[in-house]
N, C-alpha and C. Protein backbone atom coordinates (compact mmCIF):
# COMPACT_ATOMS: atom_id res chain seq x y z
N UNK A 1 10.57 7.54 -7.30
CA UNK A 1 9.26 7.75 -6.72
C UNK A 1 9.43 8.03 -5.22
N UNK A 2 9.01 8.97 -4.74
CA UNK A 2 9.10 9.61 -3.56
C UNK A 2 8.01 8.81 -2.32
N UNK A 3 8.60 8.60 -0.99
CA UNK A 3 7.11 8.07 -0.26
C UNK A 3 5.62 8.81 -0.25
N UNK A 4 5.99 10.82 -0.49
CA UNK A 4 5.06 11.06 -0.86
C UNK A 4 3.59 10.29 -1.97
N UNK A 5 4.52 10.32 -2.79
CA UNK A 5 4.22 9.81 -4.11
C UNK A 5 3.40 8.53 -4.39
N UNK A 6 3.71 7.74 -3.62
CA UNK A 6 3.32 6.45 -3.17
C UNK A 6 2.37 6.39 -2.32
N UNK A 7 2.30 7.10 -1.31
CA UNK A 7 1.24 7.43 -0.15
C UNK A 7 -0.11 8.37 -1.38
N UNK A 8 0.31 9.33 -2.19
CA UNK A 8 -1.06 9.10 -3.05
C UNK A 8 -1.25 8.48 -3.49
N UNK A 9 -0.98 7.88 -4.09
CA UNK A 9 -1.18 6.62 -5.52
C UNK A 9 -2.25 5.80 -4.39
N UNK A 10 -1.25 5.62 -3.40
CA UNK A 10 -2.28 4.20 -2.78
C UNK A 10 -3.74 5.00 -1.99
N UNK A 11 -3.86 5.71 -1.28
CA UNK A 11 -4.80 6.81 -0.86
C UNK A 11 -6.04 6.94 -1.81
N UNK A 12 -5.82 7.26 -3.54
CA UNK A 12 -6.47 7.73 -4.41
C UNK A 12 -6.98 6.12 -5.28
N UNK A 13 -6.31 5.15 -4.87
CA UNK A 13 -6.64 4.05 -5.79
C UNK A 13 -7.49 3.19 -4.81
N UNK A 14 -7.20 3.38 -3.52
CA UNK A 14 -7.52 2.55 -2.83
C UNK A 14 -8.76 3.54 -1.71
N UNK A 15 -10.00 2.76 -1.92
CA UNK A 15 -10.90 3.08 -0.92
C UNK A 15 -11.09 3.59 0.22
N UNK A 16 -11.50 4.77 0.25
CA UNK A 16 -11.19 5.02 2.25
C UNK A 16 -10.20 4.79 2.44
N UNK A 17 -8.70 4.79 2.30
CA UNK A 17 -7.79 4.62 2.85
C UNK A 17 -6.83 5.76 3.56
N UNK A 18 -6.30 5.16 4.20
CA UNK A 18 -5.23 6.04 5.06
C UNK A 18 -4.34 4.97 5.16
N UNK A 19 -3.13 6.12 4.82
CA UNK A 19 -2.00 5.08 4.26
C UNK A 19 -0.72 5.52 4.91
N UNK A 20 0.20 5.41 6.38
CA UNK A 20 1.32 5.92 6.13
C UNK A 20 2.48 5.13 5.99
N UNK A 21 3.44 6.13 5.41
CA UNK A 21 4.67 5.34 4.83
C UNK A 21 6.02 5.52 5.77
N UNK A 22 6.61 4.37 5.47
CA UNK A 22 8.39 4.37 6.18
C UNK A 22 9.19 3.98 4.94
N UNK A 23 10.68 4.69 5.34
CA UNK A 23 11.73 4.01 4.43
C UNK A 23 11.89 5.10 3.46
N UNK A 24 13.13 4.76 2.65
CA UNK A 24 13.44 5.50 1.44
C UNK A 24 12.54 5.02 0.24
N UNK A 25 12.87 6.03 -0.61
CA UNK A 25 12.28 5.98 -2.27
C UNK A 25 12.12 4.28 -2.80
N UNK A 26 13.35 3.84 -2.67
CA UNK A 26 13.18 2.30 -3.36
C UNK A 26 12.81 1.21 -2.20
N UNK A 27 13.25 1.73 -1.07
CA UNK A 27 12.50 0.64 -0.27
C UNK A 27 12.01 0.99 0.94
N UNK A 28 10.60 0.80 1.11
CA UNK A 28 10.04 1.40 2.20
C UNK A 28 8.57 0.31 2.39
N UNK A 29 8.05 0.81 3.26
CA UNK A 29 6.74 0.19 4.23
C UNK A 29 5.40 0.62 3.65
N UNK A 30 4.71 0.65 4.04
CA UNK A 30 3.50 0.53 4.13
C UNK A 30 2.24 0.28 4.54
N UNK A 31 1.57 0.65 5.73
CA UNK A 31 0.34 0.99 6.71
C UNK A 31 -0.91 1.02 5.74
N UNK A 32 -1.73 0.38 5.66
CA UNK A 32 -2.84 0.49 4.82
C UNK A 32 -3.93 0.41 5.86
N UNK A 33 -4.87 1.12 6.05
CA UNK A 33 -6.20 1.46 6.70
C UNK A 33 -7.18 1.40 5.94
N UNK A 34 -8.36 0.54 5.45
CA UNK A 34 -8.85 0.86 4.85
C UNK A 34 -10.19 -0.22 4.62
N UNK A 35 -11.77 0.34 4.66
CA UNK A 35 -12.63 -0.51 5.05
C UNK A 35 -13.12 -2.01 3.99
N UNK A 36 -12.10 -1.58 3.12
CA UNK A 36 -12.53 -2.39 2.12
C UNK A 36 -11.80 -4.04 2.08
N UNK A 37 -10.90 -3.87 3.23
CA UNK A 37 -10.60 -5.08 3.41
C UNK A 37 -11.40 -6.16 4.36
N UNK A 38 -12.29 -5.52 4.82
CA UNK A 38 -13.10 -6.65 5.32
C UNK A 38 -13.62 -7.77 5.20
N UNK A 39 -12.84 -9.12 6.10
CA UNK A 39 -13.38 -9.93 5.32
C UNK A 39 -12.54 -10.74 4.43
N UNK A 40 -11.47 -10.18 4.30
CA UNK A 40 -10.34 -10.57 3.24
C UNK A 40 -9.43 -10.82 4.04
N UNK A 41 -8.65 -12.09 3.18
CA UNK A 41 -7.16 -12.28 3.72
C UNK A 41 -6.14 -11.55 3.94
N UNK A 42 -5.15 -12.06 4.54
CA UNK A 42 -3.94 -11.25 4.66
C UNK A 42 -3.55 -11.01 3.11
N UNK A 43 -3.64 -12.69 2.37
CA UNK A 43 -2.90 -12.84 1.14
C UNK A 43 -4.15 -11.60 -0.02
N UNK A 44 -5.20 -11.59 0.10
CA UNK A 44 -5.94 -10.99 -0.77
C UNK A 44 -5.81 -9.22 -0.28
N UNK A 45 -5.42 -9.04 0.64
CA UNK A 45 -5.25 -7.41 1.09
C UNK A 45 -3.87 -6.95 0.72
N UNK A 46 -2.81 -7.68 0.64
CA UNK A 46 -1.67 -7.28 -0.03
C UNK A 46 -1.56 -7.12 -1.31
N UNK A 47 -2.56 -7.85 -2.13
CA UNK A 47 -2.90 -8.31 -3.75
C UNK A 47 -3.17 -6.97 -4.27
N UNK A 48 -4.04 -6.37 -3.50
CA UNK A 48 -4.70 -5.27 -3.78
C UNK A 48 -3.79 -4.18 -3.72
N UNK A 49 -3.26 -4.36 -2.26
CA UNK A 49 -1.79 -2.48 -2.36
C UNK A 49 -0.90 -2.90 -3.40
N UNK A 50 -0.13 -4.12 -3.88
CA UNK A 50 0.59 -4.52 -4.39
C UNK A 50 0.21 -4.35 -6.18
N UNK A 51 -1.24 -4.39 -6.11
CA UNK A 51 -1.63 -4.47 -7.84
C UNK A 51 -1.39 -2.69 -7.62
N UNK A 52 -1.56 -1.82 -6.97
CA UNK A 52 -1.92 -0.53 -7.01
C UNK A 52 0.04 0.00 -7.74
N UNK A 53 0.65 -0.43 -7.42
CA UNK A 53 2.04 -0.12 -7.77
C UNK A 53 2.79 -1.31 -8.67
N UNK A 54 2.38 -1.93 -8.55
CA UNK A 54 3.18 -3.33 -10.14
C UNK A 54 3.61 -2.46 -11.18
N UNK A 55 3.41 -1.71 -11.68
CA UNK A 55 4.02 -1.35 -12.88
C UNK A 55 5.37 -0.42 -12.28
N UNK A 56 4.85 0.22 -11.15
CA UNK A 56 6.59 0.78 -10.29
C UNK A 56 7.16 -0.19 -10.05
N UNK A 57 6.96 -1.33 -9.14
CA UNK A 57 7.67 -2.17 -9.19
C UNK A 57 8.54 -3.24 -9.85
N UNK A 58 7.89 -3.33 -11.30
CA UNK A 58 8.00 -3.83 -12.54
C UNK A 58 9.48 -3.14 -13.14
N UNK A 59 8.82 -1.50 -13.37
CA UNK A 59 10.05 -0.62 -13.70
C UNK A 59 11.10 -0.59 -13.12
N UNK A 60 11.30 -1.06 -12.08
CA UNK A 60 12.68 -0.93 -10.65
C UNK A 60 12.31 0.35 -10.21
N UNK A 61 11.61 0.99 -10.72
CA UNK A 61 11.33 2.88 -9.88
C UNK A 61 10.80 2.35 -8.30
N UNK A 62 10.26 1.46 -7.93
CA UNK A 62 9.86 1.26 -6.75
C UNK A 62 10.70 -0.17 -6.21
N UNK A 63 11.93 -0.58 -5.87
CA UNK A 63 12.77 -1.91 -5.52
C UNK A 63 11.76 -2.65 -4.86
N UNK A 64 11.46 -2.49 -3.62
CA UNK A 64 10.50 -3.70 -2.67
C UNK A 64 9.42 -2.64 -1.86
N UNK A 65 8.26 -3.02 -1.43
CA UNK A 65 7.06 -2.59 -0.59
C UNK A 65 6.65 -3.25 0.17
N UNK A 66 6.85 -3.22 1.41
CA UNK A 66 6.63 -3.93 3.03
C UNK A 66 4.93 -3.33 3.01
N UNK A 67 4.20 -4.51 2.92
CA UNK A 67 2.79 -4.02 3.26
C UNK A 67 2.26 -4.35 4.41
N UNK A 68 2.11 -3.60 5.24
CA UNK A 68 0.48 -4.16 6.56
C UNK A 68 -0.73 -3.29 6.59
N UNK A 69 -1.57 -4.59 6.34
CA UNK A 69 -3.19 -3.50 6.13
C UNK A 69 -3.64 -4.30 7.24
N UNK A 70 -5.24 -2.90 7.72
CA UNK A 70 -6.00 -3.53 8.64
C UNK A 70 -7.12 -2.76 8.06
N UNK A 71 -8.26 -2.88 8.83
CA UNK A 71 -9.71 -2.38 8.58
C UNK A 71 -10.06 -1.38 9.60
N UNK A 72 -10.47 -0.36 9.71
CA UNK A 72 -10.11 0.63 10.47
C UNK A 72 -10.68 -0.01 12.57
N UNK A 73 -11.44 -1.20 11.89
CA UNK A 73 -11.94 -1.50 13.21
C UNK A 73 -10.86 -2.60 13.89
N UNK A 74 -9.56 -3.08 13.46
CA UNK A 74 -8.66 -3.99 13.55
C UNK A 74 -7.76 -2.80 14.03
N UNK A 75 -7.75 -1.71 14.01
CA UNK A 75 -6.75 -0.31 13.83
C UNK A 75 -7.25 0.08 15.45
């Protein structure tokens, strides 16, 4: 799975988001922008990028995902 690849998935699953990525194919980062975290924890805003790819991660197609989200007004 390519960072492209990943940067849609999360973009298209996830609300208003703007998403950019670091790192190689199996292990890379993650920038999440997006208004729907308002209001929410650190622990409940990772739940969310993290449910968006579980089954890559599950497969080994995706090794580990470094997440930081904010709300575009935290940005």
């Amino acid at each position: 799975m390519t960072l492209a690849e990943i940067q849609k998935k999360l973009e298209s699953t996830i609300e208003q988001s703007q998403v950019t990525m670091e790192g190689d194919g199996c292990n890379c980062s993650a920038v999440v922008v997006s208004p729907i975290f308002e209001g929410l924890s650190l622990l409940q805003r990772q739940r969310i990028v993290l449910a968006v790819v579980s089954e890559e991660i599950k497969s080994g197609e995706l090794h580990a995902l470094s997440v930081k989200t904010y709300t575009p007004k935290e940005r």
